[in-house]
PDB file of N, CA and C in Angstrom:
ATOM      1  N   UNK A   1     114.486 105.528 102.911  1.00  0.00           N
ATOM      2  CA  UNK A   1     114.634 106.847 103.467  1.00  0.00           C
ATOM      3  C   UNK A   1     113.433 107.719 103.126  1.00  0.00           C
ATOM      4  N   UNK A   2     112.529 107.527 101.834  1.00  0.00           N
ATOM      5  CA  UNK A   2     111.859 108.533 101.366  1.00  0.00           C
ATOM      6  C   UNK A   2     110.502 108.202 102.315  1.00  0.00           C
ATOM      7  N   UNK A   3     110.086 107.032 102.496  1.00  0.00           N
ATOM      8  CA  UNK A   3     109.091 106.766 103.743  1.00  0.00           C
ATOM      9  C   UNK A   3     108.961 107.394 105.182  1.00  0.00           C
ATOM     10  N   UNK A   4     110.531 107.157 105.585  1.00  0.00           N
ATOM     11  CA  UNK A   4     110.566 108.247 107.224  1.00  0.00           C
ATOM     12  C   UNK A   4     110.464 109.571 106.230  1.00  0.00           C
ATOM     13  N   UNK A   5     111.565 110.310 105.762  1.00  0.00           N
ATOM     14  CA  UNK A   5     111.041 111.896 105.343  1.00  0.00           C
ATOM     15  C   UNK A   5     109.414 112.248 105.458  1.00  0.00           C
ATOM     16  N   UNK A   6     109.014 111.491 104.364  1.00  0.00           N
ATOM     17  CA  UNK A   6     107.387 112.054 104.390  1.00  0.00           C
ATOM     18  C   UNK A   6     106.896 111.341 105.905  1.00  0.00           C
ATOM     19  N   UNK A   7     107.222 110.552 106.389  1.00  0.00           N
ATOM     20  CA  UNK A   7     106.321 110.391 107.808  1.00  0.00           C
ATOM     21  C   UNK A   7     106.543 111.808 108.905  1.00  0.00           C
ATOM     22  N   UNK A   8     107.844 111.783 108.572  1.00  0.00           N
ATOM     23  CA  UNK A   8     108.108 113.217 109.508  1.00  0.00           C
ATOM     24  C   UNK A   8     107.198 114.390 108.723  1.00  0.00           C
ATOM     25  N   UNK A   9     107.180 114.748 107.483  1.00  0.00           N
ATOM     26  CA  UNK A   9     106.823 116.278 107.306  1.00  0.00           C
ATOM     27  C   UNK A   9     105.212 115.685 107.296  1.00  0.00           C
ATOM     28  N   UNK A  10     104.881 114.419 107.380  1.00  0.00           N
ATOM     29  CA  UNK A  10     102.943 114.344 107.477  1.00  0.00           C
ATOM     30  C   UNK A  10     102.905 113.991 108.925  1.00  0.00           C
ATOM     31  N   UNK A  11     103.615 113.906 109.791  1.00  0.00           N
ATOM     32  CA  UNK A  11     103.910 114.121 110.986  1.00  0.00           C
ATOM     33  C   UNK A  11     104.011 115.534 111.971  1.00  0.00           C
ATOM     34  N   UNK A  12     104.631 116.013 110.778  1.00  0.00           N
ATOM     35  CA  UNK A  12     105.162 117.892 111.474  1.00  0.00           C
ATOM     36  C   UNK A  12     106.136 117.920 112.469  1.00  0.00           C
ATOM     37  N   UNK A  13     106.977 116.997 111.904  1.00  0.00           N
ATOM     38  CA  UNK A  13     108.399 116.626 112.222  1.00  0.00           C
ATOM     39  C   UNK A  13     109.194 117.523 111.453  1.00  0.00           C
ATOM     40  N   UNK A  14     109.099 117.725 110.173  1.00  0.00           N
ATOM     41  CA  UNK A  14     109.799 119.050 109.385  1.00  0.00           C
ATOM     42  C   UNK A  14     108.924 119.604 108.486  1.00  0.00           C
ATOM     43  N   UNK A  15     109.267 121.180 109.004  1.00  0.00           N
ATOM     44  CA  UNK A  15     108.264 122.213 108.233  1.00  0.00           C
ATOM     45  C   UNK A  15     109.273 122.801 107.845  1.00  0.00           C
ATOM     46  N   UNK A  16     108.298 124.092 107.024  1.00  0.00           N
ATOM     47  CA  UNK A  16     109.524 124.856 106.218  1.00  0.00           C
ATOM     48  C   UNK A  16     110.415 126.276 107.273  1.00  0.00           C
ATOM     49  N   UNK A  17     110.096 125.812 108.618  1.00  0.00           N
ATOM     50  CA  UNK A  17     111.005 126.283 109.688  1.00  0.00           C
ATOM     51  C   UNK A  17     112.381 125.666 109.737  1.00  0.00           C
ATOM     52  N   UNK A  18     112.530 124.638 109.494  1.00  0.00           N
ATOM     53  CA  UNK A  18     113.469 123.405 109.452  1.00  0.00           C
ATOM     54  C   UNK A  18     114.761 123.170 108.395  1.00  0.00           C
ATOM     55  N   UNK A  19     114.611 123.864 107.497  1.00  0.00           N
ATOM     56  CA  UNK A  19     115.405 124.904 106.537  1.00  0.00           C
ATOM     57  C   UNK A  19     115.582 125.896 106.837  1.00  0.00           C
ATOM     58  N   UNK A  20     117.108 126.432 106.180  1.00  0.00           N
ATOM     59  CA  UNK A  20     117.624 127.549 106.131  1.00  0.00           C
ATOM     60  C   UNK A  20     118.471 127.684 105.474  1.00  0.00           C
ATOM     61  N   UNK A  21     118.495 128.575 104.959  1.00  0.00           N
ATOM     62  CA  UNK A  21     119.694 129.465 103.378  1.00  0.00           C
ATOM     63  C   UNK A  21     120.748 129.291 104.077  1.00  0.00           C
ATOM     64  N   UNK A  22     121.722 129.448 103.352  1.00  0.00           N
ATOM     65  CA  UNK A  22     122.981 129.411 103.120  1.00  0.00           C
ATOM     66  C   UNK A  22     123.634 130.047 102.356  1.00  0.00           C
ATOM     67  N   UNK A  23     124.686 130.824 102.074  1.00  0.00           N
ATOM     68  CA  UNK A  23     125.726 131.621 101.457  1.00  0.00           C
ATOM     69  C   UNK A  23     126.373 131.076 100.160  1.00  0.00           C
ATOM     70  N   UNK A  24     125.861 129.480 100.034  1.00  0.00           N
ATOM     71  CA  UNK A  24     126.689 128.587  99.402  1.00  0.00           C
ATOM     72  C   UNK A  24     125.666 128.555  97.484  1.00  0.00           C
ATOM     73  N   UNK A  25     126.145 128.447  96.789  1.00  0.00           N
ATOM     74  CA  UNK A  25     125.068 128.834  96.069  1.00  0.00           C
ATOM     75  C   UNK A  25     124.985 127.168  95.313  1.00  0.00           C
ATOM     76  N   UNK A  26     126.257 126.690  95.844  1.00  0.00           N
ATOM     77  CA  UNK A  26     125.787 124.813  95.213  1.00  0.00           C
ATOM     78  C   UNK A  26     125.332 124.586  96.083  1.00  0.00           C
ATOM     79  N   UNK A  27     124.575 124.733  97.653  1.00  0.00           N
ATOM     80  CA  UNK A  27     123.881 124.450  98.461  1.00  0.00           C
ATOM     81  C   UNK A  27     123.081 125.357  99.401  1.00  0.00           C
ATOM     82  N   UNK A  28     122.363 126.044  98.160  1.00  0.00           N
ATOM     83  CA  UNK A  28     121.676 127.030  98.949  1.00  0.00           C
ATOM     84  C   UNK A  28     120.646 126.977 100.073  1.00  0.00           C
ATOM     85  N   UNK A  29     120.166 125.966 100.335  1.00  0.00           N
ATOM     86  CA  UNK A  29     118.903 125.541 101.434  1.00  0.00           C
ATOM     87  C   UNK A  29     120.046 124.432 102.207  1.00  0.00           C
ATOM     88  N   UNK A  30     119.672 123.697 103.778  1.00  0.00           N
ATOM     89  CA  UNK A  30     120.162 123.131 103.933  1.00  0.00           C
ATOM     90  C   UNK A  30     119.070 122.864 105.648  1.00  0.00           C
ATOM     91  N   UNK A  31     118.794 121.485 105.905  1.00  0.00           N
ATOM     92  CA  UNK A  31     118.592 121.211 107.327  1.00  0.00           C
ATOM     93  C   UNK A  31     118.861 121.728 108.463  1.00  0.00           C
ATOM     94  N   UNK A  32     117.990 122.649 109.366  1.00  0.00           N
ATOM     95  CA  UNK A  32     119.079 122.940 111.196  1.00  0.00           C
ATOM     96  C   UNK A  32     119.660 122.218 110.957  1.00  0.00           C
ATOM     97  N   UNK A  33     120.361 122.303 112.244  1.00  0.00           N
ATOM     98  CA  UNK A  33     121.219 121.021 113.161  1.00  0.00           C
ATOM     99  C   UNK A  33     120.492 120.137 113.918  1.00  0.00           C
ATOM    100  N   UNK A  34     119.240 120.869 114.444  1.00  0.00           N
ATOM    101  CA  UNK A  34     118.582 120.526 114.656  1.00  0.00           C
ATOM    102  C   UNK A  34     117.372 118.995 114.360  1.00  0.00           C
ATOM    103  N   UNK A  35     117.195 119.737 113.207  1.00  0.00           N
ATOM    104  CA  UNK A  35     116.132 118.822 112.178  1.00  0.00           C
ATOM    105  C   UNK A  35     117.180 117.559 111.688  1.00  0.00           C
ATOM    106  N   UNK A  36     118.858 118.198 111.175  1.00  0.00           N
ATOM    107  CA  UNK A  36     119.678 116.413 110.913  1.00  0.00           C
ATOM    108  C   UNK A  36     119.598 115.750 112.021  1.00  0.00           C
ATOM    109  N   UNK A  37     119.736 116.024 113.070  1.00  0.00           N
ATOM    110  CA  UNK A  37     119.677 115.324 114.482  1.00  0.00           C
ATOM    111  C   UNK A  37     118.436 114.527 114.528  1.00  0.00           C
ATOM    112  N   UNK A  38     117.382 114.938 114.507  1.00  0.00           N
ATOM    113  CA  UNK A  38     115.802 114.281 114.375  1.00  0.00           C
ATOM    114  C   UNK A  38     115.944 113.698 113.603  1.00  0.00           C
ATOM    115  N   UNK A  39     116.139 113.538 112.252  1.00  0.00           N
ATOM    116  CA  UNK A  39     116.129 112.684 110.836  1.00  0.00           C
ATOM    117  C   UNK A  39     117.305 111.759 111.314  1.00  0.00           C
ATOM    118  N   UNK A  40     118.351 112.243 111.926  1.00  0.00           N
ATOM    119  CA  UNK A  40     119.482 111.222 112.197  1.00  0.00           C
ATOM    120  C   UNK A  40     118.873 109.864 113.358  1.00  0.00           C
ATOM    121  N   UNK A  41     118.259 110.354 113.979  1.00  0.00           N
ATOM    122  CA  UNK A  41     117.954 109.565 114.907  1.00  0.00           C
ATOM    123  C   UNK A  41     116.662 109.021 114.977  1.00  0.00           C
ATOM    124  N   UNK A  42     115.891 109.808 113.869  1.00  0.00           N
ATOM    125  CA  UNK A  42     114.492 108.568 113.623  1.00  0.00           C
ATOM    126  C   UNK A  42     115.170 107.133 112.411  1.00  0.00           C
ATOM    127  N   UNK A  43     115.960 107.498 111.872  1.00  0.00           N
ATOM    128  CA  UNK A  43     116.661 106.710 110.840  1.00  0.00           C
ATOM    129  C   UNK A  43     117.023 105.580 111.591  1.00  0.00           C
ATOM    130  N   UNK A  44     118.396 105.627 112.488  1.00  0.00           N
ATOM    131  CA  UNK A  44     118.763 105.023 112.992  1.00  0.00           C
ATOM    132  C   UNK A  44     117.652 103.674 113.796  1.00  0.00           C
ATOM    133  N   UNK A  45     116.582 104.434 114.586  1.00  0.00           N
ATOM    134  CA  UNK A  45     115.668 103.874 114.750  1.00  0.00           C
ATOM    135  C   UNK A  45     114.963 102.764 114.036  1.00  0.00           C
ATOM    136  N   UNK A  46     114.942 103.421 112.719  1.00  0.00           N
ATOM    137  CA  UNK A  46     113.989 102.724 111.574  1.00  0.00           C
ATOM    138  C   UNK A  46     114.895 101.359 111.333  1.00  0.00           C
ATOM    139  N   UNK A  47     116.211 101.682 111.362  1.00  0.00           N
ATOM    140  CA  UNK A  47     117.028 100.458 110.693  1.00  0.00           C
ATOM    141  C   UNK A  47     117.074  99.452 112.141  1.00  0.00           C
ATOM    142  N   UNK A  48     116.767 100.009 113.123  1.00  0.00           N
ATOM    143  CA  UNK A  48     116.456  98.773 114.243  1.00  0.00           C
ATOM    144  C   UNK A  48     114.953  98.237 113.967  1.00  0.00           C
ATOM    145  N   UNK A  49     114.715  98.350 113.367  1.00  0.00           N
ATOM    146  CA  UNK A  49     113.041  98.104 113.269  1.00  0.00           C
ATOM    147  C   UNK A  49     113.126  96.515 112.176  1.00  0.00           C
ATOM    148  N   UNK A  50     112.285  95.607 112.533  1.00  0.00           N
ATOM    149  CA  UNK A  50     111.978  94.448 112.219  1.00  0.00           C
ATOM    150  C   UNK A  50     111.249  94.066 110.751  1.00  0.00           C
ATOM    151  N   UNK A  51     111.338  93.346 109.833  1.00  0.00           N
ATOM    152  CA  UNK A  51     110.657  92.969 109.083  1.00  0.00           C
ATOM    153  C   UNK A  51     111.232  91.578 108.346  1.00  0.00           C
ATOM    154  N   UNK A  52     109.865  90.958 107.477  1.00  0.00           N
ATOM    155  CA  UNK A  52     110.340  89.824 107.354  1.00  0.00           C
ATOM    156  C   UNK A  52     111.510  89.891 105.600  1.00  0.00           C
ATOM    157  N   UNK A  53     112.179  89.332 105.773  1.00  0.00           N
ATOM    158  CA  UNK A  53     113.066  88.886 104.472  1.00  0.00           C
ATOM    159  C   UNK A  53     113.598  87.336 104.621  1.00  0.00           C
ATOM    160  N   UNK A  54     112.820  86.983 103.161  1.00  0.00           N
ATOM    161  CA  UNK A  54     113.396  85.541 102.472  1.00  0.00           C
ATOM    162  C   UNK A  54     114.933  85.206 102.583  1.00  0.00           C
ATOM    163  N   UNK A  55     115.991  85.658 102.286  1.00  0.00           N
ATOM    164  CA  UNK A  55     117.375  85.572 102.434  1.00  0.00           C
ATOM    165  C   UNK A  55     117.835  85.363 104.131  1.00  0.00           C
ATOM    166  N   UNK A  56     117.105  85.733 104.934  1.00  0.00           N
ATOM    167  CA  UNK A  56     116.975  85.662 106.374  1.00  0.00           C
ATOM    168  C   UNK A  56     116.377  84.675 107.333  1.00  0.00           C
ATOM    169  N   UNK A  57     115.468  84.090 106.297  1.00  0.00           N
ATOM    170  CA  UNK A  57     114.552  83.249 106.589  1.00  0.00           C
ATOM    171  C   UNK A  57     113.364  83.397 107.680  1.00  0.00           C
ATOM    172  N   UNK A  58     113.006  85.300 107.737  1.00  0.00           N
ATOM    173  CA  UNK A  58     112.106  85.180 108.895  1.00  0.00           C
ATOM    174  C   UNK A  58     112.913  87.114 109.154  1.00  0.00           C
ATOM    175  N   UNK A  59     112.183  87.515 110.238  1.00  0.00           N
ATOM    176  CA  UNK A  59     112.350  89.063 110.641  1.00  0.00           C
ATOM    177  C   UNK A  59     114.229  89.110 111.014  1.00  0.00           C
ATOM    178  N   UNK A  60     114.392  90.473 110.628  1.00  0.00           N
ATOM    179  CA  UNK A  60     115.488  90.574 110.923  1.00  0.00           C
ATOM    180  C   UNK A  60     115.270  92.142 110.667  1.00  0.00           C
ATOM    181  N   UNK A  61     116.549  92.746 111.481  1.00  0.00           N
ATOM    182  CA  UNK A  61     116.599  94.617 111.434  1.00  0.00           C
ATOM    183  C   UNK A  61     116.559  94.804 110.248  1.00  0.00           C
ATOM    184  N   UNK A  62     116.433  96.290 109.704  1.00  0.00           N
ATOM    185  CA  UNK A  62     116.439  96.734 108.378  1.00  0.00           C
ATOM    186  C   UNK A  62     117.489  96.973 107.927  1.00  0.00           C
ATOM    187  N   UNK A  63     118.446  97.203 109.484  1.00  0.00           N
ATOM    188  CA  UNK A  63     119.718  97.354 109.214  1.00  0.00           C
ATOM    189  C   UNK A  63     120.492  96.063 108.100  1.00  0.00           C
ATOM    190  N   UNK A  64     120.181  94.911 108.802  1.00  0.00           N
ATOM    191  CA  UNK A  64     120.419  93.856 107.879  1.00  0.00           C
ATOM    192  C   UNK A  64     119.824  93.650 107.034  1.00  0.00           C
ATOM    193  N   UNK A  65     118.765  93.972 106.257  1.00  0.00           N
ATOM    194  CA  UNK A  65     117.994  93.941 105.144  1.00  0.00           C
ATOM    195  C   UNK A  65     119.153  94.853 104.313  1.00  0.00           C
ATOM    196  N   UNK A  66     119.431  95.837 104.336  1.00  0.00           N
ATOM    197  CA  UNK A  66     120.489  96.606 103.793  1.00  0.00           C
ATOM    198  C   UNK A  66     121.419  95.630 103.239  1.00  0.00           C
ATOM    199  N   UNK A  67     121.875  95.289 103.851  1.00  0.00           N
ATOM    200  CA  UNK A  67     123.198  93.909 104.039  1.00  0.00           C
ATOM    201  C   UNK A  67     122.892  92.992 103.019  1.00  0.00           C
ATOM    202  N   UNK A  68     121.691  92.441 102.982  1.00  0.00           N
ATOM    203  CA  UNK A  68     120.837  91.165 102.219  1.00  0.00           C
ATOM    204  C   UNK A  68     120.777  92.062 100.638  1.00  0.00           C
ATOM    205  N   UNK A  69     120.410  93.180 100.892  1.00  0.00           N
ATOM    206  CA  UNK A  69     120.198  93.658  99.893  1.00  0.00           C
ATOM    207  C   UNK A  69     121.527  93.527  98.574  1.00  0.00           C
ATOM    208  N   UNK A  70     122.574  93.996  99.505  1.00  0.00           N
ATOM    209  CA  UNK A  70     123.607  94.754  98.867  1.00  0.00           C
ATOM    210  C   UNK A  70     124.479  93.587  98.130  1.00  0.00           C
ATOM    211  N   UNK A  71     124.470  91.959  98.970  1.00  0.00           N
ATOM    212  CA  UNK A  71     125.265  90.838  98.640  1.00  0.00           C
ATOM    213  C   UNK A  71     124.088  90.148  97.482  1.00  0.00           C
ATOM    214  N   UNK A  72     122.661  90.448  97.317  1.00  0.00           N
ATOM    215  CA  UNK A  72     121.781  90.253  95.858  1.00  0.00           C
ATOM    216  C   UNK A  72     122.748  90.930  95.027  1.00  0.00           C
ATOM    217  N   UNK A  73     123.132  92.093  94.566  1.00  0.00           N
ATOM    218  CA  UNK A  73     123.303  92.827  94.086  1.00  0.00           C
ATOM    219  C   UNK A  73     124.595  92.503  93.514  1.00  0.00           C
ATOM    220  N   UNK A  74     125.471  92.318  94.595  1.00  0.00           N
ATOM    221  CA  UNK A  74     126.814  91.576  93.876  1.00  0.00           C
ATOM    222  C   UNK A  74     126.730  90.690  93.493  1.00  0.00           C
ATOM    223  N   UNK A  75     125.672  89.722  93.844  1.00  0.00           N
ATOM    224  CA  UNK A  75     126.050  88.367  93.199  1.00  0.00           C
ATOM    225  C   UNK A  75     125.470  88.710  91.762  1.00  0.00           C
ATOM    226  N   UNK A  76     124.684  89.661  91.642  1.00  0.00           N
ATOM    227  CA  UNK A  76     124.238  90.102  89.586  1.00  0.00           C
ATOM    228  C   UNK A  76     125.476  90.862  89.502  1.00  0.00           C
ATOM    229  N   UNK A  77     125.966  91.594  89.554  1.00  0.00           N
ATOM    230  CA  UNK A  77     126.886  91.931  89.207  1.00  0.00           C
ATOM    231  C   UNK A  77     128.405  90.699  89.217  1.00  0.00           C
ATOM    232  N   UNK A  78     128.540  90.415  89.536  1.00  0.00           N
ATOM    233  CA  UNK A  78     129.857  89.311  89.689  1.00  0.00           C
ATOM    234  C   UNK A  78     129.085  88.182  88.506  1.00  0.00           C
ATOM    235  N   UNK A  79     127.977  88.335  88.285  1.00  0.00           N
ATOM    236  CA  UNK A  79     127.192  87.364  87.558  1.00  0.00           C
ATOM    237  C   UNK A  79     126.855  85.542  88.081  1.00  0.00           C
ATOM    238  N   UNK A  80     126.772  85.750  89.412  1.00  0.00           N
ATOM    239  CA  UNK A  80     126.333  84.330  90.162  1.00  0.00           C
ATOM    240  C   UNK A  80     124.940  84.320  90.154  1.00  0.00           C
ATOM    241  N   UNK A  81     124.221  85.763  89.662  1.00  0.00           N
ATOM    242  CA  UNK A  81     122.649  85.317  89.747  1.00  0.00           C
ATOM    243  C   UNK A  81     122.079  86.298  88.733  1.00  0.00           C
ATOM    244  N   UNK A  82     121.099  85.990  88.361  1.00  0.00           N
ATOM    245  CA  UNK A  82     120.601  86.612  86.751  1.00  0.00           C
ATOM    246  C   UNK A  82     119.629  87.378  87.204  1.00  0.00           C
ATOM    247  N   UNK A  83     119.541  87.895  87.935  1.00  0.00           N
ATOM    248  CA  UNK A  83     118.372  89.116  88.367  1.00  0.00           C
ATOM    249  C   UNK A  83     118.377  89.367  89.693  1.00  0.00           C
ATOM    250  N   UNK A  84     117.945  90.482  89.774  1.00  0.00           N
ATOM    251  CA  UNK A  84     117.941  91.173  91.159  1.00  0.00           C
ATOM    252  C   UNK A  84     116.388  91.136  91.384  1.00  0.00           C
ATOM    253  N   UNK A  85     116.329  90.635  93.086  1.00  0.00           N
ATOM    254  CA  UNK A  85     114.978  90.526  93.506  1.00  0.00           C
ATOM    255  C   UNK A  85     114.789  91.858  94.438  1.00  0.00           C
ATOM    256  N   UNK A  86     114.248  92.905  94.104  1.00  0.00           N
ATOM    257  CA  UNK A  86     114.323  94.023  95.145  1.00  0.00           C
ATOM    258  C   UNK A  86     113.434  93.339  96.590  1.00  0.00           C
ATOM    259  N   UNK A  87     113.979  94.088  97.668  1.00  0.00           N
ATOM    260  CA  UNK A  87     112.605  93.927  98.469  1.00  0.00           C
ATOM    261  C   UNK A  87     111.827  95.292  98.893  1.00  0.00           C
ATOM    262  N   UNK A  88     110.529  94.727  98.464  1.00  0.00           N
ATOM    263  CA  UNK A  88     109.868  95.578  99.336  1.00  0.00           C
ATOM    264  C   UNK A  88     108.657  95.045 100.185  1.00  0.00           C
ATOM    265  N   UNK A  89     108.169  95.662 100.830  1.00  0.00           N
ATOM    266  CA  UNK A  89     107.569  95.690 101.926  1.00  0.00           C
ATOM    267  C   UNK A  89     106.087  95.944 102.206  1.00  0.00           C
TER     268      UNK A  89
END
């Protein structure tokens, strides 16, 4: 997620127009509706987007990289595997 954010604001996808206060004082700043909509839908995008992962054997969405990710993770936790291999990219 922190890769699209900064592509958008080094993009000028979100400026500090793109915020706005709020009444709320545990959430005093907060996204238009606007700007979640853009971030919602470059996201979505991103997780259709291709790359390669070992567990896959070859490109697959990011959406499923998520997926690959999350069943590493249980198997260290459940203790079927002694380390977690992050991926990155």
């Amino acid at each position: 997620m922190d890769p699209l954010v900064l592509d958008m604001v080094n993009e000028g996808q979100v400026t500090a127009a793109d915020f706005e206060r709020t009444a709320n004082p545990k959430r005093p700043v907060r996204l238009t509706d606007a700007t979640t909509d853009t971030l919602i839908q470059r996201y979505e995008t991103r997780l259709g987007e291709r790359a390669a992962h070992a567990d896959a054997g070859g490109q697959t969405s990011h959406r499923r990289i998520i997926e690959l990710q999350v069943r590493r993770l249980a198997r260290l936790v459940l203790g079927e595997a002694k380390t977690y291999q992050p991926f990155l990219q």
